[in-house]
C-alpha atoms as a PDB file:
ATOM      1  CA  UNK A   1       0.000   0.000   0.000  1.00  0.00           C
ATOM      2  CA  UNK A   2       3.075   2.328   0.742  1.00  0.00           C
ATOM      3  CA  UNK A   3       4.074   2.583  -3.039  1.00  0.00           C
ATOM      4  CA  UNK A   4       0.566   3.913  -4.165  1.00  0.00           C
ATOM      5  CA  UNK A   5       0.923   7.052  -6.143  1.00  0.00           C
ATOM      6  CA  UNK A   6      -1.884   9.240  -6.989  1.00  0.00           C
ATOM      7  CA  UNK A   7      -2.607   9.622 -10.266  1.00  0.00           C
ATOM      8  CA  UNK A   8      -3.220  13.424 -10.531  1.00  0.00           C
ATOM      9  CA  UNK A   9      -5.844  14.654 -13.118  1.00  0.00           C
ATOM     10  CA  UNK A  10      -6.332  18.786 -12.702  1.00  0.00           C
ATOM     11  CA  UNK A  11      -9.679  18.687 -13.947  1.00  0.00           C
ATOM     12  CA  UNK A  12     -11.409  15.926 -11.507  1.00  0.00           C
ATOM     13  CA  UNK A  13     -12.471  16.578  -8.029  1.00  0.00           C
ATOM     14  CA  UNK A  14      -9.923  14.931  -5.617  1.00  0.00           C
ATOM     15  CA  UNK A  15     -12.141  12.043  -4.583  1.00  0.00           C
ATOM     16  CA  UNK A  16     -12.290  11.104  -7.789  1.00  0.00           C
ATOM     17  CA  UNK A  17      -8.349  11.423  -8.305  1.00  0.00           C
ATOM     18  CA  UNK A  18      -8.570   8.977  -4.968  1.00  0.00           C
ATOM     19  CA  UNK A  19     -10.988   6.331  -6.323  1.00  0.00           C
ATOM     20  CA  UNK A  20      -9.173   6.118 -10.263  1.00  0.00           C
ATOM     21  CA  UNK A  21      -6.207   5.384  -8.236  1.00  0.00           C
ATOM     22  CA  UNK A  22      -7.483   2.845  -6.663  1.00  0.00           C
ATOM     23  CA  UNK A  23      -9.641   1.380  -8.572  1.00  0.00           C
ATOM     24  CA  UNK A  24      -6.468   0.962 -10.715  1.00  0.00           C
ATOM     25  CA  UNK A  25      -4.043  -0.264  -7.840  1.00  0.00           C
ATOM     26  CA  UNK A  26      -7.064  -3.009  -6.777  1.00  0.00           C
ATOM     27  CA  UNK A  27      -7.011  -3.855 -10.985  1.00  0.00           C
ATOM     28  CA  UNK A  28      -4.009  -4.248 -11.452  1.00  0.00           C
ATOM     29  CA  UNK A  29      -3.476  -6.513  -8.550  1.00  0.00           C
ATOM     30  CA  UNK A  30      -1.574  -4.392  -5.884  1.00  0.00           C
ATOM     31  CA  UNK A  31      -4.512  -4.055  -3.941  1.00  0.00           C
ATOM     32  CA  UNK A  32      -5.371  -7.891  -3.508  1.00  0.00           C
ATOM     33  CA  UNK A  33      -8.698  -9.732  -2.321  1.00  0.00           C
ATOM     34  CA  UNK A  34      -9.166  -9.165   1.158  1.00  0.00           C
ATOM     35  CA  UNK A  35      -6.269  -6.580   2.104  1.00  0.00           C
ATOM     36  CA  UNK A  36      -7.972  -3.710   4.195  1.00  0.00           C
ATOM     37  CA  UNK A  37      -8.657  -0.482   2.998  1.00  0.00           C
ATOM     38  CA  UNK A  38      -7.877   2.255   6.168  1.00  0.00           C
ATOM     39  CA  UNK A  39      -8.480   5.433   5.584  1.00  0.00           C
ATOM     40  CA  UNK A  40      -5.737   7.073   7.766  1.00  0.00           C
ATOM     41  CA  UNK A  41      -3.151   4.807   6.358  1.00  0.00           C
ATOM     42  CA  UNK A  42      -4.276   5.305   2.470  1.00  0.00           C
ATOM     43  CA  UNK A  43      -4.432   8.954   3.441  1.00  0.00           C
ATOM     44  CA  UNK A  44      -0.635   9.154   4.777  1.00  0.00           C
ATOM     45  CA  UNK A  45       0.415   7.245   1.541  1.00  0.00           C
ATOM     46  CA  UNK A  46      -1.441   9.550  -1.342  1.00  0.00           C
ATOM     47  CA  UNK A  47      -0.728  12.574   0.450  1.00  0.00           C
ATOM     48  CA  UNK A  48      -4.502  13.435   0.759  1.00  0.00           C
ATOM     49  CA  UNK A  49      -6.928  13.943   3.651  1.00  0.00           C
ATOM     50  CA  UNK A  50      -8.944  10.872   4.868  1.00  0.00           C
ATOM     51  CA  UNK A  51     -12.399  12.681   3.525  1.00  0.00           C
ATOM     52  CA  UNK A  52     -11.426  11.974  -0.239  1.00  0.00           C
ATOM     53  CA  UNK A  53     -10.470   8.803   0.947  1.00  0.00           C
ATOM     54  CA  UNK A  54     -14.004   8.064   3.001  1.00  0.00           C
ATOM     55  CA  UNK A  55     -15.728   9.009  -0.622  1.00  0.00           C
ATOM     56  CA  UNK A  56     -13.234   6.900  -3.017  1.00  0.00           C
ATOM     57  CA  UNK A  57     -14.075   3.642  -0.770  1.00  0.00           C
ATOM     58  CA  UNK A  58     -17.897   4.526  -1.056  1.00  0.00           C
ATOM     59  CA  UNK A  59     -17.482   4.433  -5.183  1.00  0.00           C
ATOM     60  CA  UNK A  60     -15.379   1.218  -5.052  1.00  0.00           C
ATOM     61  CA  UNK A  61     -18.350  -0.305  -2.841  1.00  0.00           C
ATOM     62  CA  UNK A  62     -20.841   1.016  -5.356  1.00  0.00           C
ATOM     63  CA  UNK A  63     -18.855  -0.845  -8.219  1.00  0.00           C
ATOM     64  CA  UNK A  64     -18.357  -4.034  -5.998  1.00  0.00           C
ATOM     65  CA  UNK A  65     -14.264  -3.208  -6.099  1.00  0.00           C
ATOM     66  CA  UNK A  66     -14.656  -2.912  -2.180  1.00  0.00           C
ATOM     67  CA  UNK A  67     -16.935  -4.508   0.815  1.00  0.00           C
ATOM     68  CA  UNK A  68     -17.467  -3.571   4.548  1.00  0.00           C
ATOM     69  CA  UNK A  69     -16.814  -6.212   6.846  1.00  0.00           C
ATOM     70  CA  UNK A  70     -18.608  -5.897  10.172  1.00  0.00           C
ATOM     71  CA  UNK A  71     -15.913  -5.048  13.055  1.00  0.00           C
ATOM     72  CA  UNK A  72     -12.986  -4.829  10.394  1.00  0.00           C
ATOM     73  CA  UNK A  73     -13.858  -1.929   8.033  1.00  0.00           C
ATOM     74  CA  UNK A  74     -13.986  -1.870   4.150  1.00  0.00           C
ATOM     75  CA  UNK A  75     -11.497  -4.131   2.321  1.00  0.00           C
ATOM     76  CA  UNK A  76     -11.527  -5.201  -1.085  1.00  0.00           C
ATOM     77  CA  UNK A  77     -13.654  -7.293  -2.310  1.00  0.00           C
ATOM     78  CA  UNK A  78     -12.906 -10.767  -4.263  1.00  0.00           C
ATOM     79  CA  UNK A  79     -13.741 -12.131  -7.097  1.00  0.00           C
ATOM     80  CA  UNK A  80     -17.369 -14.243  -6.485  1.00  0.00           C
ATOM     81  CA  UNK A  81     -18.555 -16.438  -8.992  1.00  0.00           C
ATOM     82  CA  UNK A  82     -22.240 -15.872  -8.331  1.00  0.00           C
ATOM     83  CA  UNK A  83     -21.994 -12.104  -8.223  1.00  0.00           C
ATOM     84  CA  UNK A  84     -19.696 -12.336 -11.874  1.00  0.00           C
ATOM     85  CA  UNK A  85     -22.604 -14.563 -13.471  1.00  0.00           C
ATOM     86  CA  UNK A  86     -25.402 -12.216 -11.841  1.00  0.00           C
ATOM     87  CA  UNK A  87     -23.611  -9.381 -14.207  1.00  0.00           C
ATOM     88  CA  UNK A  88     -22.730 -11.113 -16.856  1.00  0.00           C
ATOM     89  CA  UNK A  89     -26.386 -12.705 -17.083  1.00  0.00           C
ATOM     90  CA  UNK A  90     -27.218  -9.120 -17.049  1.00  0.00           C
ATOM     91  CA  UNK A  91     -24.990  -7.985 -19.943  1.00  0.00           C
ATOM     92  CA  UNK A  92     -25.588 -10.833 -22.540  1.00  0.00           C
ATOM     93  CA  UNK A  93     -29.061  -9.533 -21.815  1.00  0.00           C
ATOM     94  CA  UNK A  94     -29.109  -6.227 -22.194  1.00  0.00           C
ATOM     95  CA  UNK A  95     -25.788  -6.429 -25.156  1.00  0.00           C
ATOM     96  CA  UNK A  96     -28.404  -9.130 -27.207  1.00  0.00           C
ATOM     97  CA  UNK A  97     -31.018  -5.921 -27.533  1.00  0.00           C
ATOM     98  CA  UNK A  98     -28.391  -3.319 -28.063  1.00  0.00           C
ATOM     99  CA  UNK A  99     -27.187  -5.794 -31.394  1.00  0.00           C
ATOM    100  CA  UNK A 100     -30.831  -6.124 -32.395  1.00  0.00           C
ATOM    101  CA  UNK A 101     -31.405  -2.314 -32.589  1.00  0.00           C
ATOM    102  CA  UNK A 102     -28.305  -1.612 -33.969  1.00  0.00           C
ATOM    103  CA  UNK A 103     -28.692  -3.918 -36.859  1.00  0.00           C
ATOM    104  CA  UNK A 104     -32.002  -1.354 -37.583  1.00  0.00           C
ATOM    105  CA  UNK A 105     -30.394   1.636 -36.806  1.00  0.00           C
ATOM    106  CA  UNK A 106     -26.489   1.493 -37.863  1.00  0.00           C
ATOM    107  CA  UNK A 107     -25.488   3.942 -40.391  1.00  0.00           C
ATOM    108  CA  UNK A 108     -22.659   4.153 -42.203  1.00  0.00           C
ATOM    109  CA  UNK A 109     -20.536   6.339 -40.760  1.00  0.00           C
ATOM    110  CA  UNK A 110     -20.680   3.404 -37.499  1.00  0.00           C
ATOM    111  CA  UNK A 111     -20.126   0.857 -39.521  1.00  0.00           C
ATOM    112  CA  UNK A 112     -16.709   2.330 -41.016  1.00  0.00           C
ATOM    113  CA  UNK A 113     -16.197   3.556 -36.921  1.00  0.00           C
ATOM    114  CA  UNK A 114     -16.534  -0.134 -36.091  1.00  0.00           C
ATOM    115  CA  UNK A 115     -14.562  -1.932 -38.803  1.00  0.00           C
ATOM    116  CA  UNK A 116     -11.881   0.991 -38.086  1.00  0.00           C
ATOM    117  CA  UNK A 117     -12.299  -0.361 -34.339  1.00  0.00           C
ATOM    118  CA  UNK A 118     -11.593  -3.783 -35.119  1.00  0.00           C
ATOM    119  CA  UNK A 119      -8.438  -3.308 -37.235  1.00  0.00           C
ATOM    120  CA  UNK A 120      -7.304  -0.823 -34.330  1.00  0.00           C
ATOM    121  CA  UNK A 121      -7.943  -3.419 -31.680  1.00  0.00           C
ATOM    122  CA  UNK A 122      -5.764  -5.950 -33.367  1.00  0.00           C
ATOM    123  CA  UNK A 123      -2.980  -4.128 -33.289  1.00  0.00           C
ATOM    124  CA  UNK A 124      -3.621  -3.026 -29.843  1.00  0.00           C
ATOM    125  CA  UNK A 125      -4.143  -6.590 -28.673  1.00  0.00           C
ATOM    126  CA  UNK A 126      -0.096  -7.010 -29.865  1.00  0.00           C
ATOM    127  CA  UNK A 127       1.041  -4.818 -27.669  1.00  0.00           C
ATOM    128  CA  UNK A 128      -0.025  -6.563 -24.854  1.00  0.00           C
ATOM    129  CA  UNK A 129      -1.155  -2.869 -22.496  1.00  0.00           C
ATOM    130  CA  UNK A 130      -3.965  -4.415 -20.615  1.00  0.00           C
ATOM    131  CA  UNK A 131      -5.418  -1.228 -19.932  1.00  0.00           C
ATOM    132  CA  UNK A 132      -5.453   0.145 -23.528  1.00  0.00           C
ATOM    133  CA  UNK A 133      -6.706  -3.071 -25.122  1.00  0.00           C
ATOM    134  CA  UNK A 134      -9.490  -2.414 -22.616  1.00  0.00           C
ATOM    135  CA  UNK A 135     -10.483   0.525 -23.399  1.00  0.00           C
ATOM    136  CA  UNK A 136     -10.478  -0.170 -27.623  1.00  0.00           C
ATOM    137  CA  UNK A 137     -12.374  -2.795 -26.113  1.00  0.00           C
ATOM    138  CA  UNK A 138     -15.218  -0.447 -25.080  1.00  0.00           C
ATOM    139  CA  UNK A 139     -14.842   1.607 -27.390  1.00  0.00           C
ATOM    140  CA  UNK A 140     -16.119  -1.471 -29.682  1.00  0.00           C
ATOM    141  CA  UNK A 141     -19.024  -2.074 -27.505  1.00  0.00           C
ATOM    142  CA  UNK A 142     -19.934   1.557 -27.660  1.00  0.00           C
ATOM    143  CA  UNK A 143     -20.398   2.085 -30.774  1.00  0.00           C
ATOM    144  CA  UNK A 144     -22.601  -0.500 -30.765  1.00  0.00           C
ATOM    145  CA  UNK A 145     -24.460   1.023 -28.467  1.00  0.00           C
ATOM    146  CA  UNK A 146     -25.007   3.964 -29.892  1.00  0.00           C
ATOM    147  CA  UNK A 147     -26.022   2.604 -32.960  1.00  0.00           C
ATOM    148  CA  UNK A 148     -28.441   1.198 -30.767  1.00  0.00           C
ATOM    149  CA  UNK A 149     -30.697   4.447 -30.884  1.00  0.00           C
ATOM    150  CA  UNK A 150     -32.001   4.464 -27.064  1.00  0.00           C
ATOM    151  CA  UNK A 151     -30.640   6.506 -25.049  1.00  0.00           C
ATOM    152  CA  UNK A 152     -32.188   4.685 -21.965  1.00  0.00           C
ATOM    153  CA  UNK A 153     -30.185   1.384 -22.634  1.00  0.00           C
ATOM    154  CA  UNK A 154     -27.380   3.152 -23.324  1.00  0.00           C
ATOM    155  CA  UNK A 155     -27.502   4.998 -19.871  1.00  0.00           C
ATOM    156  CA  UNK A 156     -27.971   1.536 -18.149  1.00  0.00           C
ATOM    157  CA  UNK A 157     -25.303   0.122 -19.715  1.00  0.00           C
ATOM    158  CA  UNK A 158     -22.617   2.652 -18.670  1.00  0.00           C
ATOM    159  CA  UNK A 159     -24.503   2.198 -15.306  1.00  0.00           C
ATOM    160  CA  UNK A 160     -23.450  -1.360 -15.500  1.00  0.00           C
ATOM    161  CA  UNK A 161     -19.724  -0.710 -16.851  1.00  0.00           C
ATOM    162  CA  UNK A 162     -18.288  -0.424 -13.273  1.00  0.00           C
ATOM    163  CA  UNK A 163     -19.263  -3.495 -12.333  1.00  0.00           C
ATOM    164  CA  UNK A 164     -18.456  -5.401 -15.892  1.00  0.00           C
ATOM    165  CA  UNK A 165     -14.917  -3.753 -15.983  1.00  0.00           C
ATOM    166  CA  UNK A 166     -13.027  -5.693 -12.798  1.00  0.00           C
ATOM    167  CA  UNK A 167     -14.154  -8.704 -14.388  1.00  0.00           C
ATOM    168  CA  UNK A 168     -13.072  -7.409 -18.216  1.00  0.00           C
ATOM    169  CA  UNK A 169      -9.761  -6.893 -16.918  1.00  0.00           C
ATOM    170  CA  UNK A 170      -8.958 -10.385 -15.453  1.00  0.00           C
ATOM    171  CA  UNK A 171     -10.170 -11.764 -18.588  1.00  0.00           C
ATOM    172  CA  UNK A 172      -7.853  -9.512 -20.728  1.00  0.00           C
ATOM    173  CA  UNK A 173      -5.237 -10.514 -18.543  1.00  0.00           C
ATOM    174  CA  UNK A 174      -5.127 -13.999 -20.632  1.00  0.00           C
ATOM    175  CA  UNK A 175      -3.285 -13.185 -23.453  1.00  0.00           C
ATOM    176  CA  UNK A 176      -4.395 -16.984 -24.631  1.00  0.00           C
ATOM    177  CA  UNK A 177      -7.884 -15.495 -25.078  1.00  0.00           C
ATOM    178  CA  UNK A 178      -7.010 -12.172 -27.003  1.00  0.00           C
ATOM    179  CA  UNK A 179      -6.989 -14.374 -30.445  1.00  0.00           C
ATOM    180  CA  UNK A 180     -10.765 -15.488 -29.993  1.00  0.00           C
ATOM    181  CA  UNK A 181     -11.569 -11.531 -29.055  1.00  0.00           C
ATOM    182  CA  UNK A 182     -10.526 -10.329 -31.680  1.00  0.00           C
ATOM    183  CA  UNK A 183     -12.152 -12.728 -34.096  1.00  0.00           C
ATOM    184  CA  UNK A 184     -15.544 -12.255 -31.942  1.00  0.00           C
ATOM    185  CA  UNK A 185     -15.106  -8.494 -32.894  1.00  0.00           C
ATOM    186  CA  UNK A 186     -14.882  -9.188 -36.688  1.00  0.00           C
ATOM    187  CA  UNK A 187     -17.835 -11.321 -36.334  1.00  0.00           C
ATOM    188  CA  UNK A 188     -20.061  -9.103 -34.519  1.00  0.00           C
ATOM    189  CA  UNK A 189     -19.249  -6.332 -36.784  1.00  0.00           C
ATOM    190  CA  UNK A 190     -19.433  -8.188 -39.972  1.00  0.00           C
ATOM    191  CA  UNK A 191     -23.019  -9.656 -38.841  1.00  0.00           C
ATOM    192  CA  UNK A 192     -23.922  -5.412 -38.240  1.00  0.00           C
ATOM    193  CA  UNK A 193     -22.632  -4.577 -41.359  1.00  0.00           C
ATOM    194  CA  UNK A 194     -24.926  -7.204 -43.329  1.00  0.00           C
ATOM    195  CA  UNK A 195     -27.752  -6.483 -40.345  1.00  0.00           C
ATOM    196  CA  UNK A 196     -28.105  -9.852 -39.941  1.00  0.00           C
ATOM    197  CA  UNK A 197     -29.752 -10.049 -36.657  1.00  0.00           C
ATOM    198  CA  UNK A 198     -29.825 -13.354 -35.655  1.00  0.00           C
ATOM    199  CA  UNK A 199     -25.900 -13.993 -36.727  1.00  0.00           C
ATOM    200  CA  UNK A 200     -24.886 -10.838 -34.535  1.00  0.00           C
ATOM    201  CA  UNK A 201     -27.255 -11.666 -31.551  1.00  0.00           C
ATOM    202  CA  UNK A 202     -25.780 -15.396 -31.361  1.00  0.00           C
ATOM    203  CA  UNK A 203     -22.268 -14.100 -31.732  1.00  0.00           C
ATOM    204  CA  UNK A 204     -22.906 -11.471 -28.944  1.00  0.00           C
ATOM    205  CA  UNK A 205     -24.233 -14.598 -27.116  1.00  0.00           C
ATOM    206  CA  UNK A 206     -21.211 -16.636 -27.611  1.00  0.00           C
ATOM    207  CA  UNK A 207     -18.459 -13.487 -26.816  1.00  0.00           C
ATOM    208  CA  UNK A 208     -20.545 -12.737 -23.255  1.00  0.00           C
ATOM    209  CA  UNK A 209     -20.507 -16.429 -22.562  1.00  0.00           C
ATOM    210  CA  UNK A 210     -16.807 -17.380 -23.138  1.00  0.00           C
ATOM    211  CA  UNK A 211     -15.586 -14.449 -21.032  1.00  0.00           C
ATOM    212  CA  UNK A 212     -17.885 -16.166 -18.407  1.00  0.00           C
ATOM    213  CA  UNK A 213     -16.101 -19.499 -18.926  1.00  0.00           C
ATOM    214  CA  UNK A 214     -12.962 -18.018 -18.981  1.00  0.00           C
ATOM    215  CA  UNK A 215     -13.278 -15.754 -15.667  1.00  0.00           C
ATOM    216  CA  UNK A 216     -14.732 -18.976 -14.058  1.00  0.00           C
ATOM    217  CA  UNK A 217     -11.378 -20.631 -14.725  1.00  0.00           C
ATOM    218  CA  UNK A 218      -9.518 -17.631 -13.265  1.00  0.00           C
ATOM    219  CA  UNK A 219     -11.782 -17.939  -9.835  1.00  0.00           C
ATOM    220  CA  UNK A 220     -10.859 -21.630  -9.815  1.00  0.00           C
ATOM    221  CA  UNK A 221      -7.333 -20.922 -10.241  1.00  0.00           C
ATOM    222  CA  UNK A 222      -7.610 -18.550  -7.114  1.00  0.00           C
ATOM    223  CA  UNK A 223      -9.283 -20.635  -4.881  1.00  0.00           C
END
């Protein structure tokens, strides 16, 4: 916990500053399953006071990155199974009827955004920077979701992005499974460019359910 460094941003509020650094640290592993989060001590090492702190551990608990434990404080969470399949049963859901629109609804101009994506993500995929394969990762999804035309789904599904993105990260963390992501992209965007629905909803189906399968494995190896 001592070699936590806060990653400044000028333009966010502090707490905020406090909970992207450690949301980060308990991503990338240096805050592990279990290990306590005290305020004065997290305080003394990122140089802030413990109020910022109070308000970062209340986001992490609102994106299941953090529990309280009665008599011991808040602590990071771990990885459960049934809470991973609870959001993930709740993504393939609600990622099937963002597909379905978009195949009505996709112009163009998203259609050249999304092959652009997918050639993009390839070559991000080689370069092995969990964190920026991540986020051409959602970029993919998002222009899905915009293509989507409802604002309301869209809003519940960046709603739902904190909770998806500690469990998108351990399964980008298997480099093994970067080959089948990127052909799941391709898929999904060549069944959106021919707006074939029932090809891009089953290949949504199948990309949701092998990151299950795969995160399953990871909890398995943890336990």
């Amino acid at each position: 916990m001592e070699n936590l460094e806060l990653n400044a941003n000028a333009y966010l509020p502090l707490r905020d500053v406090v909970f992207n650094t450690l949301r980060e640290a308990i991503l990338r592993g240096d805050l592990k399953p279990g290990e306590r989060l005290m305020e004065l001590q997290l305080a003394s090492s990122l140089g802030v006071s413990r109020t910022p702190i109070r308000e970062a551990i209340r986001m992490l608990q609102q994106e299941g990155l953090a529990i309280t434990v009665p008599r011991k404080g808040a602590e990071v969470a771990g990885i459960e199974q049934k809470d991973m399949e609870d959001v993930l049963q709740i993504r393939e859901a609600l990622e099937i009827l963002a597909v379905q629109l978009a195949c009505d609804n996709i112009s163009a101009a998203q259609i050249e955004d999304l092959e652009k994506n997918v050639a993009e993500f390839e070559e991000v995929v080689k370069t092995k920077d969990i964190k920026s394969i991540a986020e051409s990762d959602i970029a993919f999804h998002d222009i899905i979701f915009e293509a989507a035309s409802n604002p309301r789904l869209v809003m519940i599904l960046n709603n739902l992005r904190g909770q998806i993105y500690r469990y998108r990260m351990e399964y980008l963390k298997k480099e093994e499974m970067h080959p089948c992501l990127v052909g799941e992209h391709k898929q999904i965007a060549e069944g959106l460019k021919r707006r074939d629905k029932a090809y891009v909803m089953e290949m949504t189906q199948k990309h949701v359910k092998n990151q299950e399968k795969a995160i399953k494995n990871i909890i398995s190896e943890q336990e």
